[in-house]
PDB file of N, CA and C in Angstrom:
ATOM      1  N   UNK A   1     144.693  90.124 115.522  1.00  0.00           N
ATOM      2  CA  UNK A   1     145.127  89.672 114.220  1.00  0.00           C
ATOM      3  C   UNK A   1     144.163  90.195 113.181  1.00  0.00           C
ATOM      4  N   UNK A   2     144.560  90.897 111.935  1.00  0.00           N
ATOM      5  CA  UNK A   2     143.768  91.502 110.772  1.00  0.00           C
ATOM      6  C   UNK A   2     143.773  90.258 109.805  1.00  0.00           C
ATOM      7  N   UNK A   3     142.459  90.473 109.144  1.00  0.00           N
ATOM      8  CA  UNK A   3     142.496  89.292 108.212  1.00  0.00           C
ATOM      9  C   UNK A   3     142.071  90.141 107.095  1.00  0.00           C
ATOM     10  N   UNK A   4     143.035  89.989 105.674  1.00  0.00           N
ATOM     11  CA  UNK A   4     143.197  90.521 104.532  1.00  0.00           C
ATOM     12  C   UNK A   4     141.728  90.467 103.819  1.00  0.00           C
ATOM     13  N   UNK A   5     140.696  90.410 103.362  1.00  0.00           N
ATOM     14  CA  UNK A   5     139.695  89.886 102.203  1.00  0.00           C
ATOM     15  C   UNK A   5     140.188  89.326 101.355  1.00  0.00           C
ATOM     16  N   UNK A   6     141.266  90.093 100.964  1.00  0.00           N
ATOM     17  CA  UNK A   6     141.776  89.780  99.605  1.00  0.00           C
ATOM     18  C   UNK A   6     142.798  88.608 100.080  1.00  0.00           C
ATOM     19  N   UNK A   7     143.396  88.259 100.593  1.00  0.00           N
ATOM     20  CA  UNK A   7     144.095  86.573 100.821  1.00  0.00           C
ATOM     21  C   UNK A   7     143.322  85.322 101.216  1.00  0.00           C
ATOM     22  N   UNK A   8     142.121  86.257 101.698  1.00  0.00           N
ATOM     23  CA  UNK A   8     140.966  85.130 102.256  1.00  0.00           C
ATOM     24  C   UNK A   8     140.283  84.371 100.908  1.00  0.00           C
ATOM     25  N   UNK A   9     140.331  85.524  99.995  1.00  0.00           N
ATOM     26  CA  UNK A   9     139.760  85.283  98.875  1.00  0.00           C
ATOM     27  C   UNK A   9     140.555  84.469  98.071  1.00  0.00           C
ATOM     28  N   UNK A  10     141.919  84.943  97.702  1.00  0.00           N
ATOM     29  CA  UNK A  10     143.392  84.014  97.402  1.00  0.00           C
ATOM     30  C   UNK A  10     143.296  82.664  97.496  1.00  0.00           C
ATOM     31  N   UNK A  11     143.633  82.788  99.005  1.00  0.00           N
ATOM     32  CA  UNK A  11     143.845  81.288  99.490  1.00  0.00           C
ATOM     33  C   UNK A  11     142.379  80.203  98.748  1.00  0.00           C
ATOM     34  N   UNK A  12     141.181  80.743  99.023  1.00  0.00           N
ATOM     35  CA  UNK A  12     140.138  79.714  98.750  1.00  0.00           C
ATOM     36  C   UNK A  12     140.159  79.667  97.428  1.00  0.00           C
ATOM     37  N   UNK A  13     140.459  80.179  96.675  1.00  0.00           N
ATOM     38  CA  UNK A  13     140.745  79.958  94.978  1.00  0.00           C
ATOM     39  C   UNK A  13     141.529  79.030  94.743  1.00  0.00           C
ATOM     40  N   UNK A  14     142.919  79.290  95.498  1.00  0.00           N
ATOM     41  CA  UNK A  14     144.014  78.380  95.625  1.00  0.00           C
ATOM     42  C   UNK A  14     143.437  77.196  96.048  1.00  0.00           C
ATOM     43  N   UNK A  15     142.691  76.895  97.229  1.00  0.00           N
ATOM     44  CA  UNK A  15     142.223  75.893  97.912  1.00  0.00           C
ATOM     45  C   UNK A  15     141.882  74.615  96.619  1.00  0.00           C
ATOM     46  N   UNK A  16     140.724  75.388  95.949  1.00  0.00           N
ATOM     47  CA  UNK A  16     139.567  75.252  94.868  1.00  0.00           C
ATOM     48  C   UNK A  16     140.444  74.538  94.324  1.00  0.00           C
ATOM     49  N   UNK A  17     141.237  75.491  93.233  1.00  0.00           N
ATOM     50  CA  UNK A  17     142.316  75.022  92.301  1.00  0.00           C
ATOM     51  C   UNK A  17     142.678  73.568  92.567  1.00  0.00           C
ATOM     52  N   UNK A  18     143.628  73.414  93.868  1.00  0.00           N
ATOM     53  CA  UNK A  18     144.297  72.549  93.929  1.00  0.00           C
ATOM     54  C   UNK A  18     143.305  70.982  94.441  1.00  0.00           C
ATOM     55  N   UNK A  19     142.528  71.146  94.815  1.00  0.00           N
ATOM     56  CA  UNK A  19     141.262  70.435  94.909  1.00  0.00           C
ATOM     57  C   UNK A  19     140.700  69.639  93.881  1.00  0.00           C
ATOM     58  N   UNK A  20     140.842  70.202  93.024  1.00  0.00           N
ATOM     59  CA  UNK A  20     140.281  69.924  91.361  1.00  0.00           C
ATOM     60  C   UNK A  20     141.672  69.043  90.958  1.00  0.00           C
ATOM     61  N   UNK A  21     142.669  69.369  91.183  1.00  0.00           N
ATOM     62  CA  UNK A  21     144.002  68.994  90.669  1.00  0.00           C
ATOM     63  C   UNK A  21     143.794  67.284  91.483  1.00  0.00           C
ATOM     64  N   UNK A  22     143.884  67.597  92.853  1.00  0.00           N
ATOM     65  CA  UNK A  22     143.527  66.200  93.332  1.00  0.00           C
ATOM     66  C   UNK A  22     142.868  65.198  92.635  1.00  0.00           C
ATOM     67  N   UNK A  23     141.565  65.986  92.550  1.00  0.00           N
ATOM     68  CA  UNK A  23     140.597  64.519  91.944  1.00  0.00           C
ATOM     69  C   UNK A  23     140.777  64.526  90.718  1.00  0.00           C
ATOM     70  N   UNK A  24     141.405  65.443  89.955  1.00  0.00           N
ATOM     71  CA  UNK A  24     141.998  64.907  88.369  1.00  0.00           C
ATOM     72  C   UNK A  24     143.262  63.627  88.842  1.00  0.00           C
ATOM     73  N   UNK A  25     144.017  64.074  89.372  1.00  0.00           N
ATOM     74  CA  UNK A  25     144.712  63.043  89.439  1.00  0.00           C
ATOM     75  C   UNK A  25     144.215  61.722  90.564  1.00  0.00           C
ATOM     76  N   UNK A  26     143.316  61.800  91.198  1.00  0.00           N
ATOM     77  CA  UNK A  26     143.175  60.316  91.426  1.00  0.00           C
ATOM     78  C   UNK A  26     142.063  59.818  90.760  1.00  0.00           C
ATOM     79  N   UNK A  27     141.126  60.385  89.842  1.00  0.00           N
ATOM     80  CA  UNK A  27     140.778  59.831  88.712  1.00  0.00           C
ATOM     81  C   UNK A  27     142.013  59.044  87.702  1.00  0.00           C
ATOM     82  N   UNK A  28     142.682  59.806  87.603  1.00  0.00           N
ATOM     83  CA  UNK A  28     143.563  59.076  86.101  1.00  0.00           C
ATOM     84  C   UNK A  28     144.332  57.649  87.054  1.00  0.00           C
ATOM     85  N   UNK A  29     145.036  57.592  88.196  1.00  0.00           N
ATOM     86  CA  UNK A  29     144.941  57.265  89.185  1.00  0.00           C
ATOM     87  C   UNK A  29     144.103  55.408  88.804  1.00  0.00           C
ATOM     88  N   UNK A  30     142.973  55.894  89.446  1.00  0.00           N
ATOM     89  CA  UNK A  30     141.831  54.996  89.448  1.00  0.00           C
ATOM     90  C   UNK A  30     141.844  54.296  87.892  1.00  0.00           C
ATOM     91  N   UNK A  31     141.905  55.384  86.951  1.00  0.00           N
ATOM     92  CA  UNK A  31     142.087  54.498  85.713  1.00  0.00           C
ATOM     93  C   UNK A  31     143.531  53.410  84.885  1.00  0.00           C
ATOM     94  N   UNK A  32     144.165  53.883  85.804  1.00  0.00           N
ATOM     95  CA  UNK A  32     145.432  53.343  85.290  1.00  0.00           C
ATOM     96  C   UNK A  32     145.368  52.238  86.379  1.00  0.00           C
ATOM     97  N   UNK A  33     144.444  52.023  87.563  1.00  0.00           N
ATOM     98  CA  UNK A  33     144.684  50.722  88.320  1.00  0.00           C
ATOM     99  C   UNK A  33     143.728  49.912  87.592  1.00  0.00           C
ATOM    100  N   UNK A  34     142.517  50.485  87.062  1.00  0.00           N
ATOM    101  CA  UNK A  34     141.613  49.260  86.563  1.00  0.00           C
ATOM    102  C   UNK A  34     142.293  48.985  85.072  1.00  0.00           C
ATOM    103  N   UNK A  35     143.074  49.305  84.596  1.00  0.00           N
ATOM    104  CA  UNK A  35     144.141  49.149  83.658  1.00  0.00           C
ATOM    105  C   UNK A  35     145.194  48.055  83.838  1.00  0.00           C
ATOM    106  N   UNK A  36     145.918  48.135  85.231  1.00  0.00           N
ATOM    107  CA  UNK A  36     147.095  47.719  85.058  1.00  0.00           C
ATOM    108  C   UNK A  36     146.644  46.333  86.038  1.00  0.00           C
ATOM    109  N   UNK A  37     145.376  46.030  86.729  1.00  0.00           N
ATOM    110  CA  UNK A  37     145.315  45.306  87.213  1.00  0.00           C
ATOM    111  C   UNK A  37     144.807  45.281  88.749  1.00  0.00           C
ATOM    112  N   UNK A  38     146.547  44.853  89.422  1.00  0.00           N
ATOM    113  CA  UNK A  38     146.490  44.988  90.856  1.00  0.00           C
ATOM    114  C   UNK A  38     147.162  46.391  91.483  1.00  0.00           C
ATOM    115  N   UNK A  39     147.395  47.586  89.933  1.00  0.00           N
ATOM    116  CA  UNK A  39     147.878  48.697  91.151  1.00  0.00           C
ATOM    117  C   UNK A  39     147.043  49.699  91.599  1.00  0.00           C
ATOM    118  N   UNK A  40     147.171  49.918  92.826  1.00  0.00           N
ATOM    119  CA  UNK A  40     146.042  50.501  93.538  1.00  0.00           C
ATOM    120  C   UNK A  40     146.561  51.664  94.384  1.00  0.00           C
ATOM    121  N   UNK A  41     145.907  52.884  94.234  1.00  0.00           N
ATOM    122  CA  UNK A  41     146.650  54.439  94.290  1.00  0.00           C
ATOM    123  C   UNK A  41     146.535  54.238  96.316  1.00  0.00           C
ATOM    124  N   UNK A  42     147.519  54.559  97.051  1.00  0.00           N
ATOM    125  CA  UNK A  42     147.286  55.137  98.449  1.00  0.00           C
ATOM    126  C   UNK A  42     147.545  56.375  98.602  1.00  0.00           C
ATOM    127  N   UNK A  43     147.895  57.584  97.132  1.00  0.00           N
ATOM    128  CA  UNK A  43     147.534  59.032  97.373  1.00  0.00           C
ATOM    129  C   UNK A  43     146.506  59.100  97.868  1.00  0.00           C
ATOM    130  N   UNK A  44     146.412  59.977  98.618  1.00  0.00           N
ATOM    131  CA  UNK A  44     145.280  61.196  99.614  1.00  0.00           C
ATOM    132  C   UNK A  44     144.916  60.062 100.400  1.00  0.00           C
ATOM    133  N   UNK A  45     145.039  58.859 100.782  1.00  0.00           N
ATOM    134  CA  UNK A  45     144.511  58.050 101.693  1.00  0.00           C
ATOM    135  C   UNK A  45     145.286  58.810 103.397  1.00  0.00           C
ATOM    136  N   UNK A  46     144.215  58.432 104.160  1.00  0.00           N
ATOM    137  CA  UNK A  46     144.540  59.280 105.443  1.00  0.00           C
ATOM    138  C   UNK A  46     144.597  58.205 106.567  1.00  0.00           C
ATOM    139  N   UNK A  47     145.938  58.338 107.120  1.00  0.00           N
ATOM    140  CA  UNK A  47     145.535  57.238 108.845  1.00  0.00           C
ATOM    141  C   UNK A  47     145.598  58.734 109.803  1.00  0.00           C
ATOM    142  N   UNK A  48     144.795  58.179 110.375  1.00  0.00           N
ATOM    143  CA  UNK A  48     144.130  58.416 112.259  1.00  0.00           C
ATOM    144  C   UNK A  48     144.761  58.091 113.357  1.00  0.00           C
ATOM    145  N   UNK A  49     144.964  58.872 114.186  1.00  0.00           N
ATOM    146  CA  UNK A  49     145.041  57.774 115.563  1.00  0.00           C
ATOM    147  C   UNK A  49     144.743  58.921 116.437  1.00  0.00           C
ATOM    148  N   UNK A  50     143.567  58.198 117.614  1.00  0.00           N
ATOM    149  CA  UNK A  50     143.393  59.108 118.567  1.00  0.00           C
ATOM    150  C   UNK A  50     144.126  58.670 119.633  1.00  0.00           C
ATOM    151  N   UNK A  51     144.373  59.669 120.301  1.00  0.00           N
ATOM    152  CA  UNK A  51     145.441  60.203 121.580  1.00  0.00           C
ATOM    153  C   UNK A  51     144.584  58.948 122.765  1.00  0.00           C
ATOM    154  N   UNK A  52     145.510  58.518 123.946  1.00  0.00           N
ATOM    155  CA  UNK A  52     144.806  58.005 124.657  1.00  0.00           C
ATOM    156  C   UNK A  52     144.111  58.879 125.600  1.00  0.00           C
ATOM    157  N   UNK A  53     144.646  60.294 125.461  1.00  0.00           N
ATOM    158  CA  UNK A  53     143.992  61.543 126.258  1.00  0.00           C
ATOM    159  C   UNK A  53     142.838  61.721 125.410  1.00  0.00           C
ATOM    160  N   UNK A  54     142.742  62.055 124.275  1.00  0.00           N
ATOM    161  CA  UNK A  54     140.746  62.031 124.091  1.00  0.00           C
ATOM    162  C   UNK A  54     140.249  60.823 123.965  1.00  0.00           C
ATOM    163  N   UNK A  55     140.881  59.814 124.338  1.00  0.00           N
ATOM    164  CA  UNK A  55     139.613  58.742 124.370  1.00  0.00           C
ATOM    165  C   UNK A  55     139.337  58.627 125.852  1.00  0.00           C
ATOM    166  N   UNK A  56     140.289  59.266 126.724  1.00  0.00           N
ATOM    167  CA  UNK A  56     139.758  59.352 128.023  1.00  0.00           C
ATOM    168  C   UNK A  56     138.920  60.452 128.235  1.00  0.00           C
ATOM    169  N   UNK A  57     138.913  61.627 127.477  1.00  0.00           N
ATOM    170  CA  UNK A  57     138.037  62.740 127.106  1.00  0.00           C
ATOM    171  C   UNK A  57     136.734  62.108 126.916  1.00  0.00           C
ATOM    172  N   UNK A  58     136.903  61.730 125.770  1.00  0.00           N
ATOM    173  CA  UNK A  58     135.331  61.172 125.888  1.00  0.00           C
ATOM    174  C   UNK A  58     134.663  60.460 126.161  1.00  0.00           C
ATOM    175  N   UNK A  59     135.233  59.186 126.927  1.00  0.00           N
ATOM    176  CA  UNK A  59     134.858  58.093 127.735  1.00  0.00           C
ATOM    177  C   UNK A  59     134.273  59.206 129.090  1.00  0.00           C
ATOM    178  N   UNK A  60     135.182  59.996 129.357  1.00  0.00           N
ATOM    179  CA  UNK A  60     134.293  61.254 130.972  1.00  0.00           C
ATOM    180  C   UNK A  60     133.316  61.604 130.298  1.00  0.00           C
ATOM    181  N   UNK A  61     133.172  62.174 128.938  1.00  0.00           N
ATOM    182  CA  UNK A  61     131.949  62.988 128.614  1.00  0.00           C
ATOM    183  C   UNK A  61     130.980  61.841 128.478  1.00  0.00           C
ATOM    184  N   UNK A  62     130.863  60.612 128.342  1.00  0.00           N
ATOM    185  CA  UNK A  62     130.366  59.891 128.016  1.00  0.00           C
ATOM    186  C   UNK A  62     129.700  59.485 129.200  1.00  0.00           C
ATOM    187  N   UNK A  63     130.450  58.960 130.676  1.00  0.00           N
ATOM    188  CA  UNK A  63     129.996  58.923 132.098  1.00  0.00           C
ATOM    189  C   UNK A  63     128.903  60.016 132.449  1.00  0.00           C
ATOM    190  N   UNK A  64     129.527  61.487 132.028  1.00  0.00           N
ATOM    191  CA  UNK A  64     129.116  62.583 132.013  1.00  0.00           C
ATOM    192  C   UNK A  64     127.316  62.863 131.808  1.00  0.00           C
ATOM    193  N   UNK A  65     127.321  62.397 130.563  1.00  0.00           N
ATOM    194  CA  UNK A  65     125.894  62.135 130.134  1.00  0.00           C
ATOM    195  C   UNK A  65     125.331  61.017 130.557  1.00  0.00           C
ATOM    196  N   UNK A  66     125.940  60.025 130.698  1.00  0.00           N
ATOM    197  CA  UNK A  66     125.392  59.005 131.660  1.00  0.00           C
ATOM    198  C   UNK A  66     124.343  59.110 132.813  1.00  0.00           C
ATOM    199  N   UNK A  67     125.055  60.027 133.564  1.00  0.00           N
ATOM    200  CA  UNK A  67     124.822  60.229 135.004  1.00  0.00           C
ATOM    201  C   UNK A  67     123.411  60.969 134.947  1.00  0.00           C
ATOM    202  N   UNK A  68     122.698  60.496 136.026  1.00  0.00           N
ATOM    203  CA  UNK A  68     121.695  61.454 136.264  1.00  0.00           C
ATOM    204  C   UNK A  68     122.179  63.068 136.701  1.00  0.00           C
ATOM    205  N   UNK A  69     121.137  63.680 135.841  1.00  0.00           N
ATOM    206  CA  UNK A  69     121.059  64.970 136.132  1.00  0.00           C
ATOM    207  C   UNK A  69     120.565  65.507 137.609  1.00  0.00           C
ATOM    208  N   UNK A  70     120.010  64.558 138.297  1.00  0.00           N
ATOM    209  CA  UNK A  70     119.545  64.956 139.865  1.00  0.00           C
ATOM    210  C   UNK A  70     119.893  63.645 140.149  1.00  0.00           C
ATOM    211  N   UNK A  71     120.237  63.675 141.767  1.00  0.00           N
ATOM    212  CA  UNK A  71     120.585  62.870 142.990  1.00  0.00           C
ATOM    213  C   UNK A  71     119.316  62.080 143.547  1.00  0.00           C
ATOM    214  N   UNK A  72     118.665  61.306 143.160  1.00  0.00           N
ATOM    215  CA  UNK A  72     116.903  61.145 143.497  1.00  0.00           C
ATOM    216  C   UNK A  72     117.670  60.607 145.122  1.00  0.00           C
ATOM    217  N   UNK A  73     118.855  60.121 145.555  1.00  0.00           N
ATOM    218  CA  UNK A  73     118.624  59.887 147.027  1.00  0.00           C
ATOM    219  C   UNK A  73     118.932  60.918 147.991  1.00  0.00           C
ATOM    220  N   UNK A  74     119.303  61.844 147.085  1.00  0.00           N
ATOM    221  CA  UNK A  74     119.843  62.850 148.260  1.00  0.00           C
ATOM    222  C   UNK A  74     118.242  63.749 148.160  1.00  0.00           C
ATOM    223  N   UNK A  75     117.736  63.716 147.287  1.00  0.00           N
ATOM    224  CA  UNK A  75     116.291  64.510 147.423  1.00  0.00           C
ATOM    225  C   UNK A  75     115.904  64.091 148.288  1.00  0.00           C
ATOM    226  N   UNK A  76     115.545  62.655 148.482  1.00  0.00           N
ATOM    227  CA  UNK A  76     114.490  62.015 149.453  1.00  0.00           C
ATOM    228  C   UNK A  76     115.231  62.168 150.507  1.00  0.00           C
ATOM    229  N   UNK A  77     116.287  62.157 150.677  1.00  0.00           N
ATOM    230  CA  UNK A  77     116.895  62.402 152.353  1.00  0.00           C
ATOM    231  C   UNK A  77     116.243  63.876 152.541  1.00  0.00           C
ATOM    232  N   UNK A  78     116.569  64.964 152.041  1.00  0.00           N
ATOM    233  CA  UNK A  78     116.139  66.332 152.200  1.00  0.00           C
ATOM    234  C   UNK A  78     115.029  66.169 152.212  1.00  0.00           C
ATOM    235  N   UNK A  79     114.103  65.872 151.661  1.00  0.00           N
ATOM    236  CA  UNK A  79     112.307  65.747 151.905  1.00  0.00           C
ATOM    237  C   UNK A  79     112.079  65.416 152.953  1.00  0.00           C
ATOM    238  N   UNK A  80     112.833  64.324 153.565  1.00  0.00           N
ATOM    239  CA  UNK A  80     112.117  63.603 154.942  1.00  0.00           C
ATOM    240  C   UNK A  80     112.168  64.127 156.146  1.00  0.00           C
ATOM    241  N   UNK A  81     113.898  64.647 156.123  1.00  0.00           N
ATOM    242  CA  UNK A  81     114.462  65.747 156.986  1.00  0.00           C
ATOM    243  C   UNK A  81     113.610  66.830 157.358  1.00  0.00           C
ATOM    244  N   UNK A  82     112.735  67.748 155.764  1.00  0.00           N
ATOM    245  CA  UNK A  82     112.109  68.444 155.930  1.00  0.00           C
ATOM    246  C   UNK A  82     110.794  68.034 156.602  1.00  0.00           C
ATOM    247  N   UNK A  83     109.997  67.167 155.972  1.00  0.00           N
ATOM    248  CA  UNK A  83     108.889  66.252 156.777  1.00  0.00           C
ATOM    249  C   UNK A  83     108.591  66.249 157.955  1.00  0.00           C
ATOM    250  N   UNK A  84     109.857  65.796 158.874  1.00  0.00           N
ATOM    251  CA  UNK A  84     109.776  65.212 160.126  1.00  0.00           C
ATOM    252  C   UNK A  84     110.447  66.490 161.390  1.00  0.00           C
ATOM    253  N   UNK A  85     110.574  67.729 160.642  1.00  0.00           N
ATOM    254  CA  UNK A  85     111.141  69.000 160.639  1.00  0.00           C
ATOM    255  C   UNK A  85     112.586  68.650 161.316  1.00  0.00           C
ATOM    256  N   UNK A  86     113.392  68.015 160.756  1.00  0.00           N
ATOM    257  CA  UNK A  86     114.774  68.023 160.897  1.00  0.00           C
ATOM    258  C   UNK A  86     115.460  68.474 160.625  1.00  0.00           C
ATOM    259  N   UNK A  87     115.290  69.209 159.566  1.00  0.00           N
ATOM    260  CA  UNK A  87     116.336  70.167 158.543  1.00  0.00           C
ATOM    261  C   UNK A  87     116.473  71.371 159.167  1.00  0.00           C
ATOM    262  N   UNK A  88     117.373  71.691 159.321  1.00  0.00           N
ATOM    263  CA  UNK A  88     117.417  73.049 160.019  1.00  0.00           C
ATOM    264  C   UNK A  88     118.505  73.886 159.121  1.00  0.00           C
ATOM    265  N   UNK A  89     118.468  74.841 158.229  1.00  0.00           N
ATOM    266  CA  UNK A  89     119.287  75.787 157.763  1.00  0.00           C
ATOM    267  C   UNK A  89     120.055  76.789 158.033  1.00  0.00           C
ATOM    268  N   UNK A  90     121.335  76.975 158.500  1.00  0.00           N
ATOM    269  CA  UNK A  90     121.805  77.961 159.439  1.00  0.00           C
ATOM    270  C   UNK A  90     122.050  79.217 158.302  1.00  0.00           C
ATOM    271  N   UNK A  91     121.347  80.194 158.518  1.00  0.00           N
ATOM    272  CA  UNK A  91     121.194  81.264 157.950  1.00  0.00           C
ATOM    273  C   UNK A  91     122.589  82.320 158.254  1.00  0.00           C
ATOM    274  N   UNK A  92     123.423  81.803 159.237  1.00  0.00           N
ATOM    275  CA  UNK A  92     124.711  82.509 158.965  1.00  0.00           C
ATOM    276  C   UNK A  92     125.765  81.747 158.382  1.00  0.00           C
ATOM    277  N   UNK A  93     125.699  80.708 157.916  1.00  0.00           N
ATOM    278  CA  UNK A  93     126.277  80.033 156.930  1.00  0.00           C
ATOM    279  C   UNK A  93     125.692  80.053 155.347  1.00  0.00           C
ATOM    280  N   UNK A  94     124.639  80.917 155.555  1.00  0.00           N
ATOM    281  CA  UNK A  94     123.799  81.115 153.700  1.00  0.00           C
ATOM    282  C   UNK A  94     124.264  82.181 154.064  1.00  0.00           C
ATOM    283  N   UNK A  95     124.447  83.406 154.791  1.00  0.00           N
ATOM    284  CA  UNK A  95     125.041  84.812 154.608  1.00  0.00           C
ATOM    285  C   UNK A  95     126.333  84.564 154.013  1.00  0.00           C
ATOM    286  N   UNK A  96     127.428  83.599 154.924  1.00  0.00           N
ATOM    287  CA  UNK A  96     128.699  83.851 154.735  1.00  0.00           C
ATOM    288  C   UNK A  96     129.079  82.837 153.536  1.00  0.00           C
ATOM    289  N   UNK A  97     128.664  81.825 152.746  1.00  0.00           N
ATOM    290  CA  UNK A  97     128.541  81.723 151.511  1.00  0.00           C
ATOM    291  C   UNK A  97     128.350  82.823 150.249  1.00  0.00           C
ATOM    292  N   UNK A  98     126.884  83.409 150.746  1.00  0.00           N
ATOM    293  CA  UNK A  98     126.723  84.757 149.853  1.00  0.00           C
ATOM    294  C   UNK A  98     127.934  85.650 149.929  1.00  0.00           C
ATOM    295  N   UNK A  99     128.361  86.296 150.665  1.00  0.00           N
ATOM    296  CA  UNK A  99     129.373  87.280 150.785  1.00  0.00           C
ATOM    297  C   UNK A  99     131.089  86.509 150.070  1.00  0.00           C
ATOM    298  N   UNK A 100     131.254  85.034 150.419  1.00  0.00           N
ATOM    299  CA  UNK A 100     132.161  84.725 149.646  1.00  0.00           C
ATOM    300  C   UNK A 100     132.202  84.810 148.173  1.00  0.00           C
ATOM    301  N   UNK A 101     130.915  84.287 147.870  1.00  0.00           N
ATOM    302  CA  UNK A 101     131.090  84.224 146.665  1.00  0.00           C
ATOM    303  C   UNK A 101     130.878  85.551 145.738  1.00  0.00           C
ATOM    304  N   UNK A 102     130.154  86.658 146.158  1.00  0.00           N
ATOM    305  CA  UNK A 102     130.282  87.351 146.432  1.00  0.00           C
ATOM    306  C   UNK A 102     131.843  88.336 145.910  1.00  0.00           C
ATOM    307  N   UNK A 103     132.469  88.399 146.800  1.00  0.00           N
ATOM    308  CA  UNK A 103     133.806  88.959 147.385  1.00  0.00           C
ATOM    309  C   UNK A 103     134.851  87.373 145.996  1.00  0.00           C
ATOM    310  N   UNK A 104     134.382  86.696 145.651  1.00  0.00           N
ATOM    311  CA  UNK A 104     134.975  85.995 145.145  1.00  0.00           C
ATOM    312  C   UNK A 104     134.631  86.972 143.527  1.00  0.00           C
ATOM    313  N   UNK A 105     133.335  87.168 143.078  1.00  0.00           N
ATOM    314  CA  UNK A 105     133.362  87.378 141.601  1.00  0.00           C
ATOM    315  C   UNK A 105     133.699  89.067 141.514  1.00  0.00           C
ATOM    316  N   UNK A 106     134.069  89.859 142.576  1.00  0.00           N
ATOM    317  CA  UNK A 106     134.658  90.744 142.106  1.00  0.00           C
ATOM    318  C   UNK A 106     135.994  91.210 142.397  1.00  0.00           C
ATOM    319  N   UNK A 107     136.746  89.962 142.534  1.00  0.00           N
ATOM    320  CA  UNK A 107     138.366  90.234 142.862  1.00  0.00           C
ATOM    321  C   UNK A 107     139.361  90.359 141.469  1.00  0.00           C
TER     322      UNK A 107
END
């Protein structure tokens, strides 16, 4: 997609313009309610509503950051394992990992 300068430039003038037009009119707006009493402008007033999909969005991101960044029980299992020399690493299962993944990032 090409983007013009010159409409980029347009539009934000336009933007400007009509911007100014707004708060002229909810100034006069504002003055004609402290005028007339009880009338009270709901131009440019804005309702919201979030989706129940991003509030489940960010309730996860929220767990998300919650959570510890490391497993402190699965460390200490691996430490002790190592310790008591239990751990044993099968080095043709770290080959054939490597080669998947591997064979995975250049398909």
């Amino acid at each position: 997609m090409r983007v013009n300068p010159n409409s980029v430039q347009n539009a934000q003038a336009n933007g400007t313009q009509s911007a100014k037009k707004t708060d002229k009119s909810k100034s006069a707006d504002n003055a004609e309610g402290a005028t007339a009493g009880k009338k009270v402008s709901t131009e440019g007033s804005v309702k919201t509503e979030i989706s129940s999909r991003a509030k489940d969005m960010a309730r996860a991101k929220q767990v998300a950051q919650d959570a510890p960044d490391v497993r402190e029980s699965k460390i200490a299992e691996i430490k002790a394992k190592i310790q008591n020399k239990q751990y044993n690493v099968s080095a043709e299962a770290i080959a054939d990992k490597l080669v998947d993944d591997h064979m995975s990032s250049i398909a």
